[in-house]
C-alpha atoms as a PDB file:
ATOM      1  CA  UNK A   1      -6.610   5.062   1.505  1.00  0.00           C
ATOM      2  CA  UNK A   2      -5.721   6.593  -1.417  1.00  0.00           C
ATOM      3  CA  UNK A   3      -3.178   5.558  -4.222  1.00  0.00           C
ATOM      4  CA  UNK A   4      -2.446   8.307  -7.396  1.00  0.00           C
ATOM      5  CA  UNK A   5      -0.436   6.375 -10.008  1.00  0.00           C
ATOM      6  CA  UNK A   6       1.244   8.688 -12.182  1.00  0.00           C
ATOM      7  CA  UNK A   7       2.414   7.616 -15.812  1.00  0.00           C
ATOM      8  CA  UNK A   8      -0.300   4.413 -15.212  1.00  0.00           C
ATOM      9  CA  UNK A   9      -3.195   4.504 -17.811  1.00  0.00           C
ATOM     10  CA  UNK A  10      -6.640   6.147 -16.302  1.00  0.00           C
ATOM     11  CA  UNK A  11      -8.486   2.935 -17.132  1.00  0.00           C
ATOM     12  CA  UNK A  12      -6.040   0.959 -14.825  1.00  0.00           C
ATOM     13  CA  UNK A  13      -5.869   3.468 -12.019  1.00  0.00           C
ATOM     14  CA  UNK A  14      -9.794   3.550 -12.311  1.00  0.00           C
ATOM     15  CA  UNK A  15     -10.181  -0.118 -11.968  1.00  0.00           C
ATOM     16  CA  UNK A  16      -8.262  -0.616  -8.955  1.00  0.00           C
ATOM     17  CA  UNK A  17      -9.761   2.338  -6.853  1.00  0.00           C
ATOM     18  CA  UNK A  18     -13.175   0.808  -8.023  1.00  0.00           C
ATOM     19  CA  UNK A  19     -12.542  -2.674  -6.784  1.00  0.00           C
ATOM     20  CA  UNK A  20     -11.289  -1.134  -3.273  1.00  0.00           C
ATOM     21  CA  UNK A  21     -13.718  -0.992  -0.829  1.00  0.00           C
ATOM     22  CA  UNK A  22     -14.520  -1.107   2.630  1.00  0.00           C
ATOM     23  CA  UNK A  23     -13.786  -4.485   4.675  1.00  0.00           C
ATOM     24  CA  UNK A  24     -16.183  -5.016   7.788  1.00  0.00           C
ATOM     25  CA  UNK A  25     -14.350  -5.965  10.726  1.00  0.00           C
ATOM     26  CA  UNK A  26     -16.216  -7.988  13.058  1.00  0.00           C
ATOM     27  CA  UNK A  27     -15.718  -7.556  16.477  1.00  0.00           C
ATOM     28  CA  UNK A  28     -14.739 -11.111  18.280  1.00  0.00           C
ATOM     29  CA  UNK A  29     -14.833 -10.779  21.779  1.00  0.00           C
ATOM     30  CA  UNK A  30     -11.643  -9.071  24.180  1.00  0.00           C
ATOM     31  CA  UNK A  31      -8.839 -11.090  22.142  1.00  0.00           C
ATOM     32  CA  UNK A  32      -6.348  -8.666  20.568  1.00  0.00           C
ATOM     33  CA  UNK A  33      -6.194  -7.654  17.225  1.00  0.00           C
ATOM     34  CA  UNK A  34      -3.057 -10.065  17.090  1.00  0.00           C
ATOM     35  CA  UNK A  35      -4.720 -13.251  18.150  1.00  0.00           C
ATOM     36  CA  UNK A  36      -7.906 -12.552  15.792  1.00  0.00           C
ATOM     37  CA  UNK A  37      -5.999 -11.206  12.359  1.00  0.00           C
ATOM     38  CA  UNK A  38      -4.329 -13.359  10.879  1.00  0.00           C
ATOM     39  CA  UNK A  39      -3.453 -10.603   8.149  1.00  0.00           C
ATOM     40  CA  UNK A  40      -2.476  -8.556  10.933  1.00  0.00           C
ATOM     41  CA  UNK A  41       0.308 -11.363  12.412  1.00  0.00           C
ATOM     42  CA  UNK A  42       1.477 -12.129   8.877  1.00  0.00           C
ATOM     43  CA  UNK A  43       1.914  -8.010   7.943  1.00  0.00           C
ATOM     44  CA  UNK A  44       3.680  -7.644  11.421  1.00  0.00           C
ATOM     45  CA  UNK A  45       5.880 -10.702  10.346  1.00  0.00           C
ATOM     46  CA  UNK A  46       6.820  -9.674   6.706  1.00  0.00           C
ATOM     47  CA  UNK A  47       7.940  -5.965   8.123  1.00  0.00           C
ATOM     48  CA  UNK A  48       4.996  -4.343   7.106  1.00  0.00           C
ATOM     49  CA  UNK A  49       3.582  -1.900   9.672  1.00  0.00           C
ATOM     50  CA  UNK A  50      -0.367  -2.797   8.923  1.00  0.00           C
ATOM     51  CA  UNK A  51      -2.046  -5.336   7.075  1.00  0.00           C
ATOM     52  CA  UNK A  52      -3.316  -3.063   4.718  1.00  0.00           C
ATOM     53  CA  UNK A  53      -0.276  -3.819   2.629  1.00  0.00           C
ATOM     54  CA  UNK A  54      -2.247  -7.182   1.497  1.00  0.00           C
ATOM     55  CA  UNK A  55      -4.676  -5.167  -0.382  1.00  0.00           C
ATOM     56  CA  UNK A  56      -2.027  -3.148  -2.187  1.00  0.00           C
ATOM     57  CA  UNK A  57      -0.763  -6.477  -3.470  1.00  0.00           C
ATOM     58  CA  UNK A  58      -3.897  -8.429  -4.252  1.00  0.00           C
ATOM     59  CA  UNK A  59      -4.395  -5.507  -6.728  1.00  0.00           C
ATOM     60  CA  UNK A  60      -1.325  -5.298  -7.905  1.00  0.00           C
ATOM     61  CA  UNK A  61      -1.409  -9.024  -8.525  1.00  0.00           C
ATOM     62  CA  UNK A  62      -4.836  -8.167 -10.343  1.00  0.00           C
ATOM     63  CA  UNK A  63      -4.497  -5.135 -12.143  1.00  0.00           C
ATOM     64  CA  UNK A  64      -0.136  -4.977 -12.545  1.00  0.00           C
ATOM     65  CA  UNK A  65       0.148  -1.304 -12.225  1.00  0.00           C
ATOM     66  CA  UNK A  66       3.079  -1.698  -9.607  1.00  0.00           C
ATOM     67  CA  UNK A  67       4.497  -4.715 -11.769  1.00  0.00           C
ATOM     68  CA  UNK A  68       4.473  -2.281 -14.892  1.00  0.00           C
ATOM     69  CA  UNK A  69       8.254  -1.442 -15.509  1.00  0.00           C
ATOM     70  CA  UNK A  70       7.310   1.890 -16.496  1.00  0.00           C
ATOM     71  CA  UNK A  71       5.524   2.761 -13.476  1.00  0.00           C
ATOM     72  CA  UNK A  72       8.539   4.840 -11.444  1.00  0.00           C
ATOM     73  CA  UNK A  73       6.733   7.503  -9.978  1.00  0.00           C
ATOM     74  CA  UNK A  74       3.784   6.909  -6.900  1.00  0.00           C
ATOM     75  CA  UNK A  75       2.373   9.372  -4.709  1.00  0.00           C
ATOM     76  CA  UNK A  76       0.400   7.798  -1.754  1.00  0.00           C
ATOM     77  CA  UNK A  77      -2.273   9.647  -0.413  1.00  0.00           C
ATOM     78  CA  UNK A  78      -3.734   8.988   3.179  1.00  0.00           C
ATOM     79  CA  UNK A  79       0.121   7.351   3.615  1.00  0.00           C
ATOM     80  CA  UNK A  80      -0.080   6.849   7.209  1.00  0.00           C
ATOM     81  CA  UNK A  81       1.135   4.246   8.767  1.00  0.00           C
ATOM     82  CA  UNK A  82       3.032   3.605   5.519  1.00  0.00           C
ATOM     83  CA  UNK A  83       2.216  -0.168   4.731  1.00  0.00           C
ATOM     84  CA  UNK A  84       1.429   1.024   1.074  1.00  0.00           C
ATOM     85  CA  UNK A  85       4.862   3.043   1.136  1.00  0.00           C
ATOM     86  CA  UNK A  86       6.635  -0.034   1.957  1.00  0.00           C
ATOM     87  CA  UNK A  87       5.205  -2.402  -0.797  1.00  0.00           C
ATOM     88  CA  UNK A  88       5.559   0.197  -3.369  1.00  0.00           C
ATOM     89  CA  UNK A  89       9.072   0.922  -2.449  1.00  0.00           C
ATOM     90  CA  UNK A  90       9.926  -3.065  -2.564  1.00  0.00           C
ATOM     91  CA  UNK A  91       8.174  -3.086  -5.713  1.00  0.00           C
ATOM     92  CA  UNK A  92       9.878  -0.464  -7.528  1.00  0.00           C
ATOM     93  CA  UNK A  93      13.173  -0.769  -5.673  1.00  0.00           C
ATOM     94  CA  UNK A  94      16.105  -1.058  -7.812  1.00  0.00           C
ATOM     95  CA  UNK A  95      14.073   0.596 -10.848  1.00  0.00           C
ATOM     96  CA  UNK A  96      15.771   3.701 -12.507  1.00  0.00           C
ATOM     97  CA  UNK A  97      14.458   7.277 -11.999  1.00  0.00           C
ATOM     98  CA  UNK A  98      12.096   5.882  -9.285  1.00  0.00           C
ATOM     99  CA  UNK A  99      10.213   8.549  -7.116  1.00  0.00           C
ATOM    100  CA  UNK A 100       7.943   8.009  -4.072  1.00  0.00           C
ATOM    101  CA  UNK A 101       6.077  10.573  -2.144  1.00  0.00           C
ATOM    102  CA  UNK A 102       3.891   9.972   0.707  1.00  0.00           C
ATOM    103  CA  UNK A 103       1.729  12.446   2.081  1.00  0.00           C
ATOM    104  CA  UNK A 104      -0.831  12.425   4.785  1.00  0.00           C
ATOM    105  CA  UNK A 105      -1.736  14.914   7.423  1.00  0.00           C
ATOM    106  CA  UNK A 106      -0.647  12.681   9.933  1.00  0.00           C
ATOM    107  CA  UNK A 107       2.351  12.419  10.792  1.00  0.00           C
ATOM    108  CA  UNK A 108       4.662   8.700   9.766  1.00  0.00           C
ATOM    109  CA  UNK A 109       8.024   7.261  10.430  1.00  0.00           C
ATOM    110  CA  UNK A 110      10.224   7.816   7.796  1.00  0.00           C
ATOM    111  CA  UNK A 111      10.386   5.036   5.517  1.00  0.00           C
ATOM    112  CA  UNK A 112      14.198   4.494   2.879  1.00  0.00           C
ATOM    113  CA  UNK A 113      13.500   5.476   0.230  1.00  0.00           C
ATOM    114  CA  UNK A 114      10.062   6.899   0.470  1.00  0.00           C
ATOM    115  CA  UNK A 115       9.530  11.099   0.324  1.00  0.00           C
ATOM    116  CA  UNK A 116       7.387  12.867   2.705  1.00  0.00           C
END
């Protein structure tokens, strides 16, 4: 998953693809991914189509790139399924001049607001 930020300072953007990294799932027996995850419940409950969209916002909350007022243009790389899509698009929704673009080779439902 990648994230370009455009009009966000390198030093920001730089930070927060440094602190991503990759989460070991452990595999816990024949339960579903449902009854294991509790991310995975909670995305499905807040709308979100993976949980994913928690790590967008824990480094939002750390790093305030998406909080940034002038931050109104996002392309998301890697988009699919779209859970990034959707949290940028709530986060910047209602901001003026706002552009989203979403691109992966896969193919996603179409998301309000989002470009693809």
């Amino acid at each position: 998953v990648c994230i370009c930020l455009i009009g966000v300072p390198y030093s920001a953007a730089s930070a927060a693809r440094d602190t991503l990294g990759c989460l070991s799932f452990q595999r816990q027996g024949s339960r579903s991914q449902a009854e294991r995850d509790g991310y995975y419940r909670k995305a499905k409950a807040m709308g979100f189509r993976a949980r994913s969209a928690f790590k967008l916002l824990q480094l939002d909350e750390e790093f305030g790139f998406l909080s940034d007022p002038s931050t109104t243009r996002v392309v998301d790389l890697c988009a699919c399924p779209g859970s990034w899509s959707q949290v940028i698009e709530r986060k910047l929704e209602g901001r003026r001049g706002t552009v989203i673009v979403a691109v992966d080779v896969q193919s996603m439902r179409p998301l309000a607001g989002v470009q693809q």
